[in-house]
Each structure stands twice: as C-alpha cells, then as structure tokens.
N, C-alpha and C. Protein backbone atom coordinates (compact mmCIF):
# COMPACT_ATOMS: atom_id res chain seq x y z
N UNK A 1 -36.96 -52.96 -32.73
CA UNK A 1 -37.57 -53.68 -31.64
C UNK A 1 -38.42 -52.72 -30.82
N UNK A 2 -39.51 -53.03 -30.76
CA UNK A 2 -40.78 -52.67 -29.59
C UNK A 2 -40.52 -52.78 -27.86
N UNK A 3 -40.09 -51.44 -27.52
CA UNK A 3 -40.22 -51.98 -26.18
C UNK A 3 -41.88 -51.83 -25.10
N UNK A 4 -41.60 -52.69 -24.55
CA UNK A 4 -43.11 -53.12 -23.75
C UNK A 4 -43.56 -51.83 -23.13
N UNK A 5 -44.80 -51.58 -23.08
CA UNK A 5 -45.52 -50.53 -22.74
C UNK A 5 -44.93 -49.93 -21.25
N UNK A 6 -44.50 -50.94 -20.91
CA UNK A 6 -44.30 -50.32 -19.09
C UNK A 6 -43.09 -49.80 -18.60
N UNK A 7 -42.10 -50.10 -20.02
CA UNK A 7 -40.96 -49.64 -20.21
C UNK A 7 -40.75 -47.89 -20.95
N UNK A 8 -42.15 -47.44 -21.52
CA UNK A 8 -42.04 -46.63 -21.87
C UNK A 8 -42.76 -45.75 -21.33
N UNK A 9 -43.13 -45.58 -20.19
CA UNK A 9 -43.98 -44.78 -19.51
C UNK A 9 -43.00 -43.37 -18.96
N UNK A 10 -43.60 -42.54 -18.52
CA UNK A 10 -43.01 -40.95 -17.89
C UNK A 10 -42.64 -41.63 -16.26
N UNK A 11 -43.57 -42.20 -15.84
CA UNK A 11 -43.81 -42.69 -14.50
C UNK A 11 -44.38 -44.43 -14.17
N UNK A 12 -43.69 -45.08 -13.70
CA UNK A 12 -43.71 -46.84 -13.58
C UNK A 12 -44.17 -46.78 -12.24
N UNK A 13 -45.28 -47.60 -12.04
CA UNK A 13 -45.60 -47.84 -10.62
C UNK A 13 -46.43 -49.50 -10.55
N UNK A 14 -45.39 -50.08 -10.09
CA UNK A 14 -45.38 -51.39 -9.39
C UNK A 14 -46.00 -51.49 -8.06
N UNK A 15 -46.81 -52.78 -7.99
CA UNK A 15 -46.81 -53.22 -6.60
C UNK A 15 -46.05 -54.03 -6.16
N UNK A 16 -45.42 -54.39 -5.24
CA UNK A 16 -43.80 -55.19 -4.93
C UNK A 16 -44.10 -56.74 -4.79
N UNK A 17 -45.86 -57.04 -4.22
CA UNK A 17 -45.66 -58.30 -5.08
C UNK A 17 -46.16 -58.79 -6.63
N UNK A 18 -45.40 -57.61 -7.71
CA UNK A 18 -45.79 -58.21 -8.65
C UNK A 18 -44.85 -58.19 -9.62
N UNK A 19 -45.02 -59.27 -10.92
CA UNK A 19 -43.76 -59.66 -11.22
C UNK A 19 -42.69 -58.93 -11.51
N UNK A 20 -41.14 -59.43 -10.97
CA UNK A 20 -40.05 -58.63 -11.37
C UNK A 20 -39.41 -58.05 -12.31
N UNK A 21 -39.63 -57.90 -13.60
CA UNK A 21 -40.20 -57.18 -14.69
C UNK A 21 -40.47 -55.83 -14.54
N UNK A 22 -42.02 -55.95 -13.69
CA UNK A 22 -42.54 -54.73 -13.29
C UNK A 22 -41.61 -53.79 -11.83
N UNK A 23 -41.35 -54.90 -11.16
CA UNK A 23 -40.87 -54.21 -10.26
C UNK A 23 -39.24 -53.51 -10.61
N UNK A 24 -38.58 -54.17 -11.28
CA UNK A 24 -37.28 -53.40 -11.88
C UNK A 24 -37.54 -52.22 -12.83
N UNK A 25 -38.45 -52.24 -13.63
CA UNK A 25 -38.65 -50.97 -14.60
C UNK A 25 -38.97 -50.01 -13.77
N UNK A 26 -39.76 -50.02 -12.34
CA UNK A 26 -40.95 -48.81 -12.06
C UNK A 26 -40.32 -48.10 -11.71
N UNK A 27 -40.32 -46.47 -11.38
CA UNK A 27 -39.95 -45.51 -10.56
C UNK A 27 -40.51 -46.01 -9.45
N UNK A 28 -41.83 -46.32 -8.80
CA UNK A 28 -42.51 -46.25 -7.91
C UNK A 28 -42.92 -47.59 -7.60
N UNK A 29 -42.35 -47.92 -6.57
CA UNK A 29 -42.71 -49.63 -6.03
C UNK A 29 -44.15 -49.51 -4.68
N UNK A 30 -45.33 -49.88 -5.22
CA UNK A 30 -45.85 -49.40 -3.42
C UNK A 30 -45.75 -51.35 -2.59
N UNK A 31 -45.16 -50.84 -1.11
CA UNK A 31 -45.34 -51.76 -0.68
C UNK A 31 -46.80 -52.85 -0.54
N UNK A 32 -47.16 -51.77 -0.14
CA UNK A 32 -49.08 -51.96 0.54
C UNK A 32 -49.58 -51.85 -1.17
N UNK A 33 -51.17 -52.53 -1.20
CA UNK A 33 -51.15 -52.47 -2.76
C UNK A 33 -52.37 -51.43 -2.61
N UNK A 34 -51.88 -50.63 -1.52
CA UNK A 34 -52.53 -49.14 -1.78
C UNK A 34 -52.43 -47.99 -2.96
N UNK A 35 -53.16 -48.05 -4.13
CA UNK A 35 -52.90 -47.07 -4.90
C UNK A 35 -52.63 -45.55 -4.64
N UNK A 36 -53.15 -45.09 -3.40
CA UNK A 36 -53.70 -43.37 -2.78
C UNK A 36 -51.81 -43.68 -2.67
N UNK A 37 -51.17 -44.72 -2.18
CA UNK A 37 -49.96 -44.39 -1.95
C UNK A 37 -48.71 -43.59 -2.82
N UNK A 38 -49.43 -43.89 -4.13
CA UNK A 38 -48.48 -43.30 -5.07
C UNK A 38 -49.26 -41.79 -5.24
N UNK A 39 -50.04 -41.51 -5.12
CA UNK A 39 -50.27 -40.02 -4.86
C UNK A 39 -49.72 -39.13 -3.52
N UNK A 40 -48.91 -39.95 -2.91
CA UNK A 40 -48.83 -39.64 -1.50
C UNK A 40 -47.29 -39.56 -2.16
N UNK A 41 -47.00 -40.16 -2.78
CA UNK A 41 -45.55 -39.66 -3.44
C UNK A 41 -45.42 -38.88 -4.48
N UNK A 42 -45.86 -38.91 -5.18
CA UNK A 42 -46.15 -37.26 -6.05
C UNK A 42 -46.00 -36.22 -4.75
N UNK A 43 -47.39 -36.18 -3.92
CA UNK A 43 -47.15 -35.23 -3.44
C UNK A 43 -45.70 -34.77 -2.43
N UNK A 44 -45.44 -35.49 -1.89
CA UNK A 44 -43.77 -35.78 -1.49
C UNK A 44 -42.77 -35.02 -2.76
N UNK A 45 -43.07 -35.74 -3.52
CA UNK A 45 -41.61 -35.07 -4.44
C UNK A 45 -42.27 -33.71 -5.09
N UNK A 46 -43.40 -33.50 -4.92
CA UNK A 46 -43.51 -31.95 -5.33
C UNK A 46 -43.38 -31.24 -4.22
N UNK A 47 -43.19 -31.43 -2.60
CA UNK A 47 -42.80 -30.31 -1.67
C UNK A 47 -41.46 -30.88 -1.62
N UNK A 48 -40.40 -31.82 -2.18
CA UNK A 48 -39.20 -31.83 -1.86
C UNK A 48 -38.43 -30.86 -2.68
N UNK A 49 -39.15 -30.79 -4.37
CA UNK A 49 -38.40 -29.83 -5.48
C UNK A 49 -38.77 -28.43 -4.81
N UNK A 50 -40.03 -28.36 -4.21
CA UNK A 50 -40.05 -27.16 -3.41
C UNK A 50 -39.17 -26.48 -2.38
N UNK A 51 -38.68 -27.21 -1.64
CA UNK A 51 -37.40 -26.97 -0.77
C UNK A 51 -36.47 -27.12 -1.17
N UNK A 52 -36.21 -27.72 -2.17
CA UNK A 52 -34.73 -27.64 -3.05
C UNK A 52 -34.69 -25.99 -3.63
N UNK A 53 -35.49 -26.15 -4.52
CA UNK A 53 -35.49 -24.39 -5.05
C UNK A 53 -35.58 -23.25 -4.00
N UNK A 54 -36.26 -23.28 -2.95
CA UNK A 54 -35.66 -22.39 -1.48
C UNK A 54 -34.44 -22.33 -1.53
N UNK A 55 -33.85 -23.80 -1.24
CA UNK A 55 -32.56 -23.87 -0.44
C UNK A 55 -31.77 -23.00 -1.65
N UNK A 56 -31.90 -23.45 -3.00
CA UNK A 56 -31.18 -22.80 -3.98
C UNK A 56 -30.97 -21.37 -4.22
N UNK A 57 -32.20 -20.58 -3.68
CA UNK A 57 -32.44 -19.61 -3.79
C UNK A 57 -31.83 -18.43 -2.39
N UNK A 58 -32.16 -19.62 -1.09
CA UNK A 58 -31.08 -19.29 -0.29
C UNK A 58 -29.51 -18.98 -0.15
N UNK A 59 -29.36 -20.13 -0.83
CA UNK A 59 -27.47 -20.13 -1.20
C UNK A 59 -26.92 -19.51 -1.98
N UNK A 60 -27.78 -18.93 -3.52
CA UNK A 60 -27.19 -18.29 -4.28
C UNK A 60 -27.53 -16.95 -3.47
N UNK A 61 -28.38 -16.57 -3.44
CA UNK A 61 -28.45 -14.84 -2.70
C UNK A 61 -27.30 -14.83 -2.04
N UNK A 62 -26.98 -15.54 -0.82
CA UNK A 62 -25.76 -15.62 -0.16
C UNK A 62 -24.41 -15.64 -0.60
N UNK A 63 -24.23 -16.65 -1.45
CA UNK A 63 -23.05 -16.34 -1.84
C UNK A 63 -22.92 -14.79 -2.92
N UNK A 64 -23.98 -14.58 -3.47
CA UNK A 64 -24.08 -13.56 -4.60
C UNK A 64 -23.23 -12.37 -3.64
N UNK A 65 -23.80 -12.07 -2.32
CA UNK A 65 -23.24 -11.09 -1.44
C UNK A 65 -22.41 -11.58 -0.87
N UNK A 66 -22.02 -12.64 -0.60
CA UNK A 66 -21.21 -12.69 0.50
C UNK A 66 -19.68 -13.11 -0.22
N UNK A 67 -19.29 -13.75 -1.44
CA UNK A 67 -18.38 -13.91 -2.02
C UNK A 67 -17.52 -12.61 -2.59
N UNK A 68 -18.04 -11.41 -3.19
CA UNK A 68 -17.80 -10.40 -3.35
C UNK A 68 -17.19 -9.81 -2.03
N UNK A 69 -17.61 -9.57 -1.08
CA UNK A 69 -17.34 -8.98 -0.02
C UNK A 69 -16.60 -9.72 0.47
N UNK A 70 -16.20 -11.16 0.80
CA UNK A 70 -14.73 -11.81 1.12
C UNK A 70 -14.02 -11.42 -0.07
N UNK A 71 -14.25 -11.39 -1.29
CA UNK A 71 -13.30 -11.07 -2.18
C UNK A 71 -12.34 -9.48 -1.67
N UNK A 72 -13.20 -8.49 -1.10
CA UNK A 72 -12.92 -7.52 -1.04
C UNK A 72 -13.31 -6.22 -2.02
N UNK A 73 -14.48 -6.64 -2.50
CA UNK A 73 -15.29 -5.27 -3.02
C UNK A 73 -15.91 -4.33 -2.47
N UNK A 74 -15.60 -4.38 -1.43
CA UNK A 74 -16.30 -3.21 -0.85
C UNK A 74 -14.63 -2.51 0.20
N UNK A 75 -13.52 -2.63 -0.01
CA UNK A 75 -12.44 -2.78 0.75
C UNK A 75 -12.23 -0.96 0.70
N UNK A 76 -12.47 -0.56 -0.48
CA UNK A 76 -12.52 1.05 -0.90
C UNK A 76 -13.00 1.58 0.42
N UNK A 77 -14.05 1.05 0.39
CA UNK A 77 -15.26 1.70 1.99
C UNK A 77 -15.22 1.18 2.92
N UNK A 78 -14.21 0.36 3.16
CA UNK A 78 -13.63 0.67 4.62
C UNK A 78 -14.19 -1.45 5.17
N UNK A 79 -15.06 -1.43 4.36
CA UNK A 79 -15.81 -3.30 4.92
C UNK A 79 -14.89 -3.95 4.43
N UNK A 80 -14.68 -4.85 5.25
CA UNK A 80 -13.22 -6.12 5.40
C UNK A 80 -14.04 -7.08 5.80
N UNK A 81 -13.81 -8.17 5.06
CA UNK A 81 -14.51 -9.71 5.42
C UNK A 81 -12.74 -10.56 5.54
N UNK A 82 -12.76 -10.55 7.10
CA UNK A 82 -11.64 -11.47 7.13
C UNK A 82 -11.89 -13.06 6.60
N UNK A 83 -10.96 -13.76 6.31
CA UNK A 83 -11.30 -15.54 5.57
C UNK A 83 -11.88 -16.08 6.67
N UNK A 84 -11.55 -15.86 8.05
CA UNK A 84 -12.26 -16.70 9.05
C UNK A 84 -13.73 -16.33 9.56
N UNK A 85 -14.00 -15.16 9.51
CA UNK A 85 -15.47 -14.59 9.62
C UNK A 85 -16.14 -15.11 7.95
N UNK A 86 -15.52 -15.24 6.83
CA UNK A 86 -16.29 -15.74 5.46
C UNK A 86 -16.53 -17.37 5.74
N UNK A 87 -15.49 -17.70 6.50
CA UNK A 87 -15.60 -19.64 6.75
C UNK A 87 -16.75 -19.60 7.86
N UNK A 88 -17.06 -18.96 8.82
CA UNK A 88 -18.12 -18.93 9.99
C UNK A 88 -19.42 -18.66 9.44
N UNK A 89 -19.21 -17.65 7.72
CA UNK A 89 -20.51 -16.82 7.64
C UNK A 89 -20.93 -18.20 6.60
N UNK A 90 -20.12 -18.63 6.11
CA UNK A 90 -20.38 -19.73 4.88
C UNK A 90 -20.86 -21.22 5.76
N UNK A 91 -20.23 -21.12 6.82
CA UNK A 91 -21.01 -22.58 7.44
C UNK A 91 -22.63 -22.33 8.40
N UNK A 92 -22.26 -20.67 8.42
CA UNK A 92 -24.26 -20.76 8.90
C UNK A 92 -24.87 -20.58 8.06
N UNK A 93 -24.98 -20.14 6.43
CA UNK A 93 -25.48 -20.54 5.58
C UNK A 93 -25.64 -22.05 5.58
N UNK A 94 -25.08 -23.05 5.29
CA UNK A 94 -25.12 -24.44 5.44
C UNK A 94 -25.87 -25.06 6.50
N UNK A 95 -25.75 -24.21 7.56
CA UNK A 95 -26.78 -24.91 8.79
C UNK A 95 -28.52 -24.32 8.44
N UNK A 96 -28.10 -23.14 7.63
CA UNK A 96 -29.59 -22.32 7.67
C UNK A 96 -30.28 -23.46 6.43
N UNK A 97 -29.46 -23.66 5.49
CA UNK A 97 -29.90 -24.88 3.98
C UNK A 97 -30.34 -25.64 4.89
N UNK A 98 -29.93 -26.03 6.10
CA UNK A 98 -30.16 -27.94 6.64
C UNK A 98 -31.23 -27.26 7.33
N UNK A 99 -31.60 -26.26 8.02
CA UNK A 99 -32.80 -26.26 8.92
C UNK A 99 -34.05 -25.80 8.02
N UNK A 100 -33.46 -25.34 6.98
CA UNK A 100 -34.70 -24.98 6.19
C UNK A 100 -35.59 -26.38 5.56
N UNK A 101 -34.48 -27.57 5.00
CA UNK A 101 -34.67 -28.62 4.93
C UNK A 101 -35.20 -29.34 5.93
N UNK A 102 -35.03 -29.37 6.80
CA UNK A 102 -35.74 -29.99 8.10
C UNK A 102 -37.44 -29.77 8.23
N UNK A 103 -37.80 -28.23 7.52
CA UNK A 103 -39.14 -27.43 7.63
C UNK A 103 -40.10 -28.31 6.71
N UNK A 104 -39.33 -29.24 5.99
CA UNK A 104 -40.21 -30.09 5.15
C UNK A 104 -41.56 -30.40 5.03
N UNK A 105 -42.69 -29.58 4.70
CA UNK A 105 -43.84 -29.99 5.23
C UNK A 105 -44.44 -30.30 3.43
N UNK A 106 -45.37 -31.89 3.71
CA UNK A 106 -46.13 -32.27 3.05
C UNK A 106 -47.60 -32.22 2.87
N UNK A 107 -47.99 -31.59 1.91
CA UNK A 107 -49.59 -31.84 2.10
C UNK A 107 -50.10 -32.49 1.49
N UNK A 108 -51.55 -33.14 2.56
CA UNK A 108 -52.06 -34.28 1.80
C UNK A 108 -53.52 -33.55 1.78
C-alpha cells in the first residue's frame, strides 16, 4: 500500500482551515494562512537546538568537574566538597541552564 504524498514528507505544513487529513499528519499547523509563518518556525527551532546544545554543554562541563570533586578526587590535596555545598553547587548550575534558556533570542 501507497501512502499519500503528505504522509511522507520530512516536514508537513497545514493551514488549520484545511482538511483534517492534512491537519493531523503535519508537523506544522499555521494558524494565519501566512506562509513566511512557517519560516518563522524553522527559524525558532533552529535557535531552540541552539540553546539546548549550550545548556548541554553547560551541564556536562559542570558536572565533568564538579562530580569528581564531590566524589573526593582531589581529597589527597587537601579540597573537600562537602554533599551540601555539591547540592547548592548542583542547583546553581540548574538556575544558570534556566537563565541561559531564558537568553532565547530568535532571528528573523
């Protein structure tokens, strides 16, 4: 069996009043039957994977150092990461992920 062309696309983009068919298959529903709108979402989800890979890149550096050193690898030389200074240092990482996320900027 042949499935219908609109079913086999990389990317589905519907206008929402058109038939439900189209509108259940699409990735991309535009309200307005503005086409520029679905370029306005591309560009959206290419600065969101952009701040994802920051944030990723943020968190692993962090933990890369900072898990070791609560573990106690560095305990030889005298540096002690108590569990409650690793729980304080691990939740401003998490606030630094959310404000970096917040920096969200799109260009059009």
């Amino acid at each position: 069996m042949t499935l219908p062309p609109w079913t086999q696309a990389d990317v589905g983009i519907a206008i929402g009043a058109g038939t439900d068919v189209a509108v259940e298959t699409a990735d991309i529903i535009l309200v307005k039957s503005n086409p520029l709108d679905a370029v306005a979402i591309l560009g959206l989800s290419r600065a969101t994977y952009r701040k994802m890979v920051q944030n990723l890149v943020w968190a692993t550096g962090y933990n890369l150092f900072a898990i070791p050193l609560a573990a106690g690898a560095l305990y030889n030389q005298g540096i002690i990461l108590s569990p409650a200074m690793g729980a304080v240092l691990m939740s401003l990482s998490t606030v630094i992920v959310a404000i970096n996320a917040r920096f969200l900027k799109i260009k059009q």
